[in-house]
N, C-alpha and C. Protein backbone atom coordinates (compact mmCIF):
# COMPACT_ATOMS: atom_id res chain seq x y z
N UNK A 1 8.47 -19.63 22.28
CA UNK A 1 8.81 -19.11 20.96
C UNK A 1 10.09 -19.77 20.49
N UNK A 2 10.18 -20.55 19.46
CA UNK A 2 11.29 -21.06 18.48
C UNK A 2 11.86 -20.10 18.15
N UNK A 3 13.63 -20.16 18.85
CA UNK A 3 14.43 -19.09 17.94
C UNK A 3 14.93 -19.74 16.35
N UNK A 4 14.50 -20.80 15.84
CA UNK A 4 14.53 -21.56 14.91
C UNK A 4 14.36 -20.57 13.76
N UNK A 5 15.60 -19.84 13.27
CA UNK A 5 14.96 -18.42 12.31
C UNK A 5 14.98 -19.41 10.99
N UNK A 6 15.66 -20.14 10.58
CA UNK A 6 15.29 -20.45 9.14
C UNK A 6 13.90 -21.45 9.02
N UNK A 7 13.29 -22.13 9.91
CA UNK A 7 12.30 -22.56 9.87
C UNK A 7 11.04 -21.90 9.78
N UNK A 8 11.34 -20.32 10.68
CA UNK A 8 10.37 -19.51 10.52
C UNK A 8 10.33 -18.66 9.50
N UNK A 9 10.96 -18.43 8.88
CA UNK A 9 11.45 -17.99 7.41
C UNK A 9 10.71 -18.86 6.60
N UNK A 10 10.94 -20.36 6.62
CA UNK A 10 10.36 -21.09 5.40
C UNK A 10 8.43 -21.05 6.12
N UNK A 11 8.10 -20.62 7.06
CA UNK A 11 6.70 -20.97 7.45
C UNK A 11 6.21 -19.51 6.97
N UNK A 12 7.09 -17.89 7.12
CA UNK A 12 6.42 -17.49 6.59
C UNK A 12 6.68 -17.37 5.38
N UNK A 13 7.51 -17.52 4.37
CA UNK A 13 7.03 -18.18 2.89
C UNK A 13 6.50 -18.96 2.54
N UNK A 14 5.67 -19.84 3.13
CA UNK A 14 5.24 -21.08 2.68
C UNK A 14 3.32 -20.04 3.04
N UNK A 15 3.50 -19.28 3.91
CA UNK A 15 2.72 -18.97 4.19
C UNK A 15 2.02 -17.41 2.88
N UNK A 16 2.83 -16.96 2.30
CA UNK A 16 3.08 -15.82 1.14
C UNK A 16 3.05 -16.89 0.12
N UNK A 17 3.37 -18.06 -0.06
CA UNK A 17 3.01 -18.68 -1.22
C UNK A 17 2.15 -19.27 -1.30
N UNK A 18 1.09 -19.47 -0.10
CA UNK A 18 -0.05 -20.02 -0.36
C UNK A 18 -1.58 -19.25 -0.27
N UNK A 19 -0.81 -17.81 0.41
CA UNK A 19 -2.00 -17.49 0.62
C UNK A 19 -1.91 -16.01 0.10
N UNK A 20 -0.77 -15.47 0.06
CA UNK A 20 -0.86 -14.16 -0.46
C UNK A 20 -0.60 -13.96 -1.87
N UNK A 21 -0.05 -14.86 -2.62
CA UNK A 21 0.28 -14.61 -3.76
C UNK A 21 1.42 -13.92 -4.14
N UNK A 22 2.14 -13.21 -3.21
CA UNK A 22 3.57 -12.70 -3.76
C UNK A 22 4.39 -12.89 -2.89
N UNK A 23 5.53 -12.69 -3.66
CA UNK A 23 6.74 -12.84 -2.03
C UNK A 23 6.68 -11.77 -1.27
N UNK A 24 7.46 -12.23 -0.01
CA UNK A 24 7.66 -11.62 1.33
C UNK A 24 7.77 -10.39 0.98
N UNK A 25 9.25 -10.49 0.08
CA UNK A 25 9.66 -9.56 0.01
C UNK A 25 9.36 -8.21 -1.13
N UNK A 26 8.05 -8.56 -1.74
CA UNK A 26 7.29 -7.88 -2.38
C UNK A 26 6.64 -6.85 -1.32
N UNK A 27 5.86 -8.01 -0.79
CA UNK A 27 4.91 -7.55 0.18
C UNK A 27 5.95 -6.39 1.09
N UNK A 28 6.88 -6.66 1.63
CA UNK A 28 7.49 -5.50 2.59
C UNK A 28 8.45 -4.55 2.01
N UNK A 29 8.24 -4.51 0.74
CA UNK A 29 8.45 -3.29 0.15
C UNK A 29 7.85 -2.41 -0.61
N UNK A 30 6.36 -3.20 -1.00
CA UNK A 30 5.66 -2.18 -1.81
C UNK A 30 4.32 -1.96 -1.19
N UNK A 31 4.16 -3.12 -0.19
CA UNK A 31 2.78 -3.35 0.56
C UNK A 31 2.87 -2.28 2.02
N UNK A 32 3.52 -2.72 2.76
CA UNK A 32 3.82 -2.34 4.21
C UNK A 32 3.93 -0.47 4.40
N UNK A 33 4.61 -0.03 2.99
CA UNK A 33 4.57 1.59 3.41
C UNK A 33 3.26 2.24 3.53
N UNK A 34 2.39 1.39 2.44
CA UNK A 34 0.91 1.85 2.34
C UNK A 34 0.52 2.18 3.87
N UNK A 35 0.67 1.70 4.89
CA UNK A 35 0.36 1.85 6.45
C UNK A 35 0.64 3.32 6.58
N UNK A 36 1.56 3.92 6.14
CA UNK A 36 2.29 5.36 6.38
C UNK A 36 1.59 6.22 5.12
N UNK A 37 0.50 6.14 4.85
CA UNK A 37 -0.20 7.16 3.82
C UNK A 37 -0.96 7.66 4.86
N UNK A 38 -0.69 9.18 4.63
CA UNK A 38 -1.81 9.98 5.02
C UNK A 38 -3.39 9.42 4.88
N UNK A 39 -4.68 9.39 6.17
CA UNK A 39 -5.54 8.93 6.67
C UNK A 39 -6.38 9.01 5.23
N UNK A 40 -6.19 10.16 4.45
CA UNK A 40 -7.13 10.11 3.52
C UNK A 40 -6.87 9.61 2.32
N UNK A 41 -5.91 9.45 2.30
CA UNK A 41 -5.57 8.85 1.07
C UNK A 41 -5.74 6.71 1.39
N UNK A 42 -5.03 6.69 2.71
CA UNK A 42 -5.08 5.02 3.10
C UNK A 42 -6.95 4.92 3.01
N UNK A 43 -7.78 5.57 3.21
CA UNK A 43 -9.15 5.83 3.23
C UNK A 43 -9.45 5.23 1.38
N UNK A 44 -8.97 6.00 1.02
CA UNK A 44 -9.37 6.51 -0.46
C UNK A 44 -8.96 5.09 -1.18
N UNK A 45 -7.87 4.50 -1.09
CA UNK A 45 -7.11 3.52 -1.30
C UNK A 45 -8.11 2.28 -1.28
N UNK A 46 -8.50 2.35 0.37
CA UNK A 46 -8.80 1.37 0.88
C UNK A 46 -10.57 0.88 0.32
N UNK A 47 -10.94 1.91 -0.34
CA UNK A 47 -12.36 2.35 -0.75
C UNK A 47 -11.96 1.92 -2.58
N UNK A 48 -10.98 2.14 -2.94
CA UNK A 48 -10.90 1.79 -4.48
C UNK A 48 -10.99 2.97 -5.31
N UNK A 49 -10.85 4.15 -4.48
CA UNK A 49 -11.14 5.42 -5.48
C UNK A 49 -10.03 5.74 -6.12
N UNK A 50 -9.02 5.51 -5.65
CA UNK A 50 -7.95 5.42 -6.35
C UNK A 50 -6.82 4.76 -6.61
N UNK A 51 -6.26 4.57 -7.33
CA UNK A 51 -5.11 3.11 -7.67
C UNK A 51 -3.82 3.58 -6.58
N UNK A 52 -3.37 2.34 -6.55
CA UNK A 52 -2.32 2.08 -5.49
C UNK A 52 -1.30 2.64 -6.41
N UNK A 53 -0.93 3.57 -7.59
CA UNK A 53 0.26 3.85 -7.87
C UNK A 53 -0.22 5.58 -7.50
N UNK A 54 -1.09 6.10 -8.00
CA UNK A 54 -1.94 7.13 -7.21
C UNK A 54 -2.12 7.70 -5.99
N UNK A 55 -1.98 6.98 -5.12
CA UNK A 55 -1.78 6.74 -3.60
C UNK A 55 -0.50 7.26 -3.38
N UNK A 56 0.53 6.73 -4.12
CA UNK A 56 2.47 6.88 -3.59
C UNK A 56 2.69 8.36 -3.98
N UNK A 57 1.65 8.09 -5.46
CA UNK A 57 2.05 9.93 -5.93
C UNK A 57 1.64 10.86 -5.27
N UNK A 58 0.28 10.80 -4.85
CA UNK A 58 -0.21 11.62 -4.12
C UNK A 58 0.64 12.27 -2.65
N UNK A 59 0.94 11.12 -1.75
CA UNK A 59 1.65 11.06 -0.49
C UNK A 59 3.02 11.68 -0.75
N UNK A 60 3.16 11.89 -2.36
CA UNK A 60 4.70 13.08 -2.24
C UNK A 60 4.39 14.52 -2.39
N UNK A 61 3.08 14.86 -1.80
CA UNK A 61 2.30 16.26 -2.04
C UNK A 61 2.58 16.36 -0.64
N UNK A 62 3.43 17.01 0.08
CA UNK A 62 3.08 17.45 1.51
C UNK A 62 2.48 18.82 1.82
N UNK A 63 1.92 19.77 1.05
CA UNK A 63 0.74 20.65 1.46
C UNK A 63 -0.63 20.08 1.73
N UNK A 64 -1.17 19.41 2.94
CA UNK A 64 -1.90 18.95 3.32
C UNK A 64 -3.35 19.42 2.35
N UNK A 65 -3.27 20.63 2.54
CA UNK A 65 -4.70 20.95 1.85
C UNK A 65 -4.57 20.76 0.28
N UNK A 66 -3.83 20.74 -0.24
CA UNK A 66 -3.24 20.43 -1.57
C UNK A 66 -3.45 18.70 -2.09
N UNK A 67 -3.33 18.17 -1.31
CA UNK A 67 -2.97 16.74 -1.07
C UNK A 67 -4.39 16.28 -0.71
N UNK A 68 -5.35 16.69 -0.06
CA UNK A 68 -6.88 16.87 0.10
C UNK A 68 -7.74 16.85 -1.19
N UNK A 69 -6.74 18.08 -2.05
CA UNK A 69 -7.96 18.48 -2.83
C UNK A 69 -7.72 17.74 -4.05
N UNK A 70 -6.47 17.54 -4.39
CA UNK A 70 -6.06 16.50 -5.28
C UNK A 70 -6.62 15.14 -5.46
N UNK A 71 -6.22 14.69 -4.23
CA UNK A 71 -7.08 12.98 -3.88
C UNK A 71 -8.37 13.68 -4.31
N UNK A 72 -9.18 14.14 -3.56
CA UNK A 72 -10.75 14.04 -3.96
C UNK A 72 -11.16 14.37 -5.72
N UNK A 73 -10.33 15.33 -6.13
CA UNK A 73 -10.43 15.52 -8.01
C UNK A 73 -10.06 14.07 -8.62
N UNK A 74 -9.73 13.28 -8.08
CA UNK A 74 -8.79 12.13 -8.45
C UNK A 74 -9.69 11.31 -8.13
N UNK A 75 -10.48 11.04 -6.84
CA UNK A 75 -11.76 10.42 -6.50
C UNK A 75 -13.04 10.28 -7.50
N UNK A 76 -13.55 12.07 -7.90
CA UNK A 76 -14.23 12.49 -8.89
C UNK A 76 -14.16 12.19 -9.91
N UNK A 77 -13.02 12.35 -10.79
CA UNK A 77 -12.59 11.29 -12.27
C UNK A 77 -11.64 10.29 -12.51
N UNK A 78 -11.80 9.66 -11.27
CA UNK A 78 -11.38 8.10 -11.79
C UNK A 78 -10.02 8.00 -12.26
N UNK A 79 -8.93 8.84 -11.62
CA UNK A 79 -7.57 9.02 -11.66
C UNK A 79 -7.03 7.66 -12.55
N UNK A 80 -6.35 7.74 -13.26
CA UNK A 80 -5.48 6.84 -13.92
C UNK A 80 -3.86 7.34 -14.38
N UNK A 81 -2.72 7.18 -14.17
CA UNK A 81 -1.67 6.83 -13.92
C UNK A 81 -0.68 6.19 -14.74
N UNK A 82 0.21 6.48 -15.57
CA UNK A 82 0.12 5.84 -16.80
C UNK A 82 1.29 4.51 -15.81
């Protein structure tokens, strides 16, 4: 393993600019928390039922059953978010 940090820096940007489309540092701040959504919602997300700004709102509901029934009404009509 190369402790070569600025080389690996430019490989993984070179690697976000060719293949992911945004920067790094997009990606590990708006991408990476998505991992930490509750199962049904990263589910729900991951399925398209509901938008990724939908998702963040939802995950600030911590009454689990609340947060259940919400996502799925949100599933049902096609949640939109202004």
């Amino acid at each position: 393993m190369s402790h070569d940090v600025v080389g690996q820096r430019e490989a993984v940007e070179d690697v976000f600019r060719t293949a992911a489309r945004m920067d790094w540092r997009s990606f590990v701040q708006h991408r990476l928390p998505l991992l930490r959504l509750p199962d049904e919602l990263r589910a729900a997300l991951e399925e398209g039922s509901i938008p990724y700004s939908a998702a963040l709102e939802l995950k600030k509901v911590k009454d689990e059953k609340a947060r259940k029934a919400l996502s799925a009404s949100g599933e049902r009509v096609r949640l939109t978010w202004p």
